[in-house]
N, C-alpha and C. Protein backbone atom coordinates (compact mmCIF):
# COMPACT_ATOMS: atom_id res chain seq x y z
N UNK A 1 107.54 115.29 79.09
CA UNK A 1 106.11 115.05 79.11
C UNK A 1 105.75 114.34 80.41
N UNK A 2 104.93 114.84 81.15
CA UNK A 2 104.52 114.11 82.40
C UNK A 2 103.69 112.93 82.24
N UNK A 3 104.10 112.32 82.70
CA UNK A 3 103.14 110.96 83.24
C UNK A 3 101.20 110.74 83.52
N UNK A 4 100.97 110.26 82.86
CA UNK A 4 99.53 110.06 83.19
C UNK A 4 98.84 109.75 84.31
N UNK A 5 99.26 110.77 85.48
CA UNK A 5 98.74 110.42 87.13
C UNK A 5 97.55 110.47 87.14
N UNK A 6 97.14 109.83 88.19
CA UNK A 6 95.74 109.90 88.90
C UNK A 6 95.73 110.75 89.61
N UNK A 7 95.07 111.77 89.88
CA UNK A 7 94.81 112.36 90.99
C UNK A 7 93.40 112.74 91.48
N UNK A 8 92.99 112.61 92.86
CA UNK A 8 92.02 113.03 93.46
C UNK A 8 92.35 113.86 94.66
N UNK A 9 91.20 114.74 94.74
CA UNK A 9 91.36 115.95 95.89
C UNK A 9 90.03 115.65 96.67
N UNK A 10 90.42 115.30 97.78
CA UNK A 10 88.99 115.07 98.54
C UNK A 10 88.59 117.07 99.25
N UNK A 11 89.09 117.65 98.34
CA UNK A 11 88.70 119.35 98.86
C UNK A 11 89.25 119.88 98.16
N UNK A 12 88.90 121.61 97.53
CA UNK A 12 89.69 122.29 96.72
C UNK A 12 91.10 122.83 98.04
N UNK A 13 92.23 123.27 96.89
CA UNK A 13 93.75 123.19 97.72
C UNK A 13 94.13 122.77 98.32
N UNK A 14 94.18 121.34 98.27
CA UNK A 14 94.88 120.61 99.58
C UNK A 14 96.04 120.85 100.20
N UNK A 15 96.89 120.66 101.16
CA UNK A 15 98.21 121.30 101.51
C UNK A 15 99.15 119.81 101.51
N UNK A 16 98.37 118.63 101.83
CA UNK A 16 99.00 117.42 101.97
C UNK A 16 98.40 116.24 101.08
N UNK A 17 99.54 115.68 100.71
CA UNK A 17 99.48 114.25 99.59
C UNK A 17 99.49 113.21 100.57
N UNK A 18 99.30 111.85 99.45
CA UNK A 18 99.79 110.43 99.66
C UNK A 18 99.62 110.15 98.63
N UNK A 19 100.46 109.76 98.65
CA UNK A 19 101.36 109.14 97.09
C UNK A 19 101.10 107.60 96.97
N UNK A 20 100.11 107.07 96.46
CA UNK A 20 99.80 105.28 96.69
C UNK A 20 100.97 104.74 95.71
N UNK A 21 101.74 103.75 96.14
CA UNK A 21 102.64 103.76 95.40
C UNK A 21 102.17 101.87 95.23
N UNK A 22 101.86 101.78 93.58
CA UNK A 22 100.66 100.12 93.74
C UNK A 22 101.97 99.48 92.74
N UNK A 23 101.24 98.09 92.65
CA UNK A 23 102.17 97.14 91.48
C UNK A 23 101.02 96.23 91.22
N UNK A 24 101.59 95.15 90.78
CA UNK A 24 100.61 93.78 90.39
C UNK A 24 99.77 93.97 89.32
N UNK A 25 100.58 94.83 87.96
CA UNK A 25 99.56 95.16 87.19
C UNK A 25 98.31 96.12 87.01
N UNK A 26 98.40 96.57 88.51
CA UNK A 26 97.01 97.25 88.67
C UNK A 26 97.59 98.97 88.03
N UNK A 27 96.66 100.07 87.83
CA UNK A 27 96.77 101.37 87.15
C UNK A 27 96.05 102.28 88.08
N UNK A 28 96.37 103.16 88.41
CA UNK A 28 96.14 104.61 89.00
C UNK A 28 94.45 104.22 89.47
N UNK A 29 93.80 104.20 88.06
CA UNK A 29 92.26 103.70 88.58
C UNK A 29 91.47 102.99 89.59
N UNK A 30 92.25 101.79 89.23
CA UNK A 30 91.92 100.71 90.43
C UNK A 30 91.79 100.96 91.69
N UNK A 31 92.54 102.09 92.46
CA UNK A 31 92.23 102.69 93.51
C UNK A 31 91.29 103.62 93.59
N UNK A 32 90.89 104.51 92.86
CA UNK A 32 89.73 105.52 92.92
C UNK A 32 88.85 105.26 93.86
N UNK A 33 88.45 104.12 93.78
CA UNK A 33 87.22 104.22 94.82
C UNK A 33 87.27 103.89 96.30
N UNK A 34 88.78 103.43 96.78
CA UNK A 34 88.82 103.44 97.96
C UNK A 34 89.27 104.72 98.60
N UNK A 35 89.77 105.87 98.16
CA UNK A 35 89.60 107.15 98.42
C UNK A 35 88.51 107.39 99.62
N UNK A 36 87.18 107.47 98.84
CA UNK A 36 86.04 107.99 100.26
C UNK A 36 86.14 107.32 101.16
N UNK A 37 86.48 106.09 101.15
CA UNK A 37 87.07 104.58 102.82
C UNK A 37 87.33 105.27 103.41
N UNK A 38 88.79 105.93 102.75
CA UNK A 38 90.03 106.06 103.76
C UNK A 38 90.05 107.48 104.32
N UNK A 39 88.76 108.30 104.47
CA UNK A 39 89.03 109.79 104.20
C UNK A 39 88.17 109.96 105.40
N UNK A 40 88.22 110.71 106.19
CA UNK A 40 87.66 110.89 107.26
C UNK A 40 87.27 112.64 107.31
N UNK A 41 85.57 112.85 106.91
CA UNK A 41 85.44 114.74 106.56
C UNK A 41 85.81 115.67 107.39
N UNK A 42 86.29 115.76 108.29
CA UNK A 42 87.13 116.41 109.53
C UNK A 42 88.33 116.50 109.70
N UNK A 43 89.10 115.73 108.07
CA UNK A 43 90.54 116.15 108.34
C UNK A 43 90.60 117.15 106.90
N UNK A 44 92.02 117.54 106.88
CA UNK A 44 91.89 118.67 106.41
C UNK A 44 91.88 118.46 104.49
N UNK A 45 91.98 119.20 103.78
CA UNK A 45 92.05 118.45 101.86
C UNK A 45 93.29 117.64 101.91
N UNK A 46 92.89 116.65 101.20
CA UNK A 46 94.26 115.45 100.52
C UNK A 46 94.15 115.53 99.20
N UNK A 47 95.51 115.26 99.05
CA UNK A 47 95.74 114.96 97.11
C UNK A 47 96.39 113.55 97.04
N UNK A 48 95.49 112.52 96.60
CA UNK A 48 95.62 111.31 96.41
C UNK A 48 96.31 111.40 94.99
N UNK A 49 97.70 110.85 95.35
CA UNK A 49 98.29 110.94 93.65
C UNK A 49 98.46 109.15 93.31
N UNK A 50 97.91 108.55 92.38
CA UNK A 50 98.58 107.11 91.76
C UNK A 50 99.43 107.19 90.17
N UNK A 51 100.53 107.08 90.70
CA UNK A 51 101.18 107.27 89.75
C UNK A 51 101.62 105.57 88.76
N UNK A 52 101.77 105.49 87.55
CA UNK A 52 101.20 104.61 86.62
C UNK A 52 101.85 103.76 86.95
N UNK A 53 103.48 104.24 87.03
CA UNK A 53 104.20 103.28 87.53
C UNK A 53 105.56 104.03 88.05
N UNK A 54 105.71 103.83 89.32
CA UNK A 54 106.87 104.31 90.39
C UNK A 54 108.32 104.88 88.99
N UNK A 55 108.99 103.85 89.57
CA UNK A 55 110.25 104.55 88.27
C UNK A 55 110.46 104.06 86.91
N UNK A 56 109.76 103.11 86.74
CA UNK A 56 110.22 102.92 85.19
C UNK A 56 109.17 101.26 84.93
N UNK A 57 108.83 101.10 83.82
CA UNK A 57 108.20 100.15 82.99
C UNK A 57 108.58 98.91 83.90
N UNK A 58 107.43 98.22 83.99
CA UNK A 58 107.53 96.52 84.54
C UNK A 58 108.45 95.76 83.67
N UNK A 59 108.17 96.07 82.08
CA UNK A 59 109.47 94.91 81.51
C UNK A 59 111.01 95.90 81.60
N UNK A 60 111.36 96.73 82.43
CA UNK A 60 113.05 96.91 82.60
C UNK A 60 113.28 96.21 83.64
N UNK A 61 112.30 95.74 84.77
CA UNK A 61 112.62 94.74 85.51
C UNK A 61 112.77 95.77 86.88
N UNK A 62 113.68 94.68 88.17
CA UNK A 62 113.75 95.52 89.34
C UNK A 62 114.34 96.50 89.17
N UNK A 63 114.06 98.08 89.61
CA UNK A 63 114.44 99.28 89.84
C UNK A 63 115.50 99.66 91.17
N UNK A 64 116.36 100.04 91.35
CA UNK A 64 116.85 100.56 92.51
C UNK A 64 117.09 101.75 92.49
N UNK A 65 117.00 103.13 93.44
CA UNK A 65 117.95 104.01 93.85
C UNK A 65 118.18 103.74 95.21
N UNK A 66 119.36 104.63 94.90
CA UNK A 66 121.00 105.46 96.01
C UNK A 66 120.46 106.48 95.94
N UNK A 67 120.10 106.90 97.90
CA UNK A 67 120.05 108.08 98.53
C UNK A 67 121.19 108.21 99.46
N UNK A 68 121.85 109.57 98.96
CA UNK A 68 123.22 109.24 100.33
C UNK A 68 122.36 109.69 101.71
N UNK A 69 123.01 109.25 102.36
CA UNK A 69 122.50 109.41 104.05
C UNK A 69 122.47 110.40 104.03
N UNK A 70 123.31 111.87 104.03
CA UNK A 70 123.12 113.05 104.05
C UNK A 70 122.13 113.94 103.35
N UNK A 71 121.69 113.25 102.45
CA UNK A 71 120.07 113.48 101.79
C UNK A 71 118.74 113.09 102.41
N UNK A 72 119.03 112.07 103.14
CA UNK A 72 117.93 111.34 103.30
C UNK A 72 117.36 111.83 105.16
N UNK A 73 118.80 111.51 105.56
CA UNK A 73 118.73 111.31 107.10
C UNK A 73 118.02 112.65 108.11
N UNK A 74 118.00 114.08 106.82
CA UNK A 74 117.24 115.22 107.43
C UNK A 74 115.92 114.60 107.07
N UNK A 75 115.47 114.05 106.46
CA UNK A 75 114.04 113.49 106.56
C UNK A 75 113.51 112.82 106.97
N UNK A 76 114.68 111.98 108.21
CA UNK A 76 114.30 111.14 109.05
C UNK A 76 113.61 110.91 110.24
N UNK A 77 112.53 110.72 111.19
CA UNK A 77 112.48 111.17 112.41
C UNK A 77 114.04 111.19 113.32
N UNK A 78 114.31 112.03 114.48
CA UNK A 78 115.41 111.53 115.05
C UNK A 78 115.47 110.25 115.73
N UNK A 79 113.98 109.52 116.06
CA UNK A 79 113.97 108.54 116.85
C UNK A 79 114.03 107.45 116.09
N UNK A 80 114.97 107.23 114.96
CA UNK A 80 114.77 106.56 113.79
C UNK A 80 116.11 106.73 112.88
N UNK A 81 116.97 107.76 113.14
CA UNK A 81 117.72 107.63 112.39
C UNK A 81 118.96 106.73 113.07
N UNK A 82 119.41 106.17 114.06
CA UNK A 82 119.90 105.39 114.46
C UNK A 82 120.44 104.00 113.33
N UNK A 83 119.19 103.90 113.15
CA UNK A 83 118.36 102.48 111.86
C UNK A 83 119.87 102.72 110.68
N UNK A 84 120.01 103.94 110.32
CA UNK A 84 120.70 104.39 109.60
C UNK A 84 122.08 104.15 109.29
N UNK A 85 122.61 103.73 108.66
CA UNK A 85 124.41 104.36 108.24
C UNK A 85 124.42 105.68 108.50
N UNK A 86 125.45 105.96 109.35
CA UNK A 86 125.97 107.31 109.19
C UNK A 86 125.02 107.86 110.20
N UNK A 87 123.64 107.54 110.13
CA UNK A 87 123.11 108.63 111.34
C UNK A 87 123.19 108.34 113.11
């Protein structure tokens, strides 16, 4: 069962997201209205996703994942993967 996201499309089919990734109690909503702020009508459709909560419930406490470098590091800029283990 999927998750109860927020989503807004500042245009029908967008091709590109941002993923607001919030805490402090706050819910998908709370952002809605800074959407039109941040949107400038000359760029192309966005899909504003707020998702309820990143990986798992506030009371399981801190979350971590493990990305191996070889997963991650093709998604890296090259001028940046240096920063890296392994890259």
């Amino acid at each position: 069962m999927p998750l109860p996201t927020v989503e807004i499309e500042t245009a029908p089919d967008p091709k590109h997201a941002v993923i607001w990734l919030h805490g402090l109690g706050a819910d998908g909503h709370d952002f809605e209205p800074i959407v039109p702020e941040l949107v400038d009508r000359s760029w192309p459709a966005l899909r504003f996703v707020f998702p309820p909560y990143q990986v798992g419930p506030y009371a399981d406490g801190t979350q971590t994942v493990d990305i191996p470098a070889d997963v991650l590091l093709p998604k890296v800029a090259p001028a940046y993967r240096h920063l890296f283990v392994g890259g």
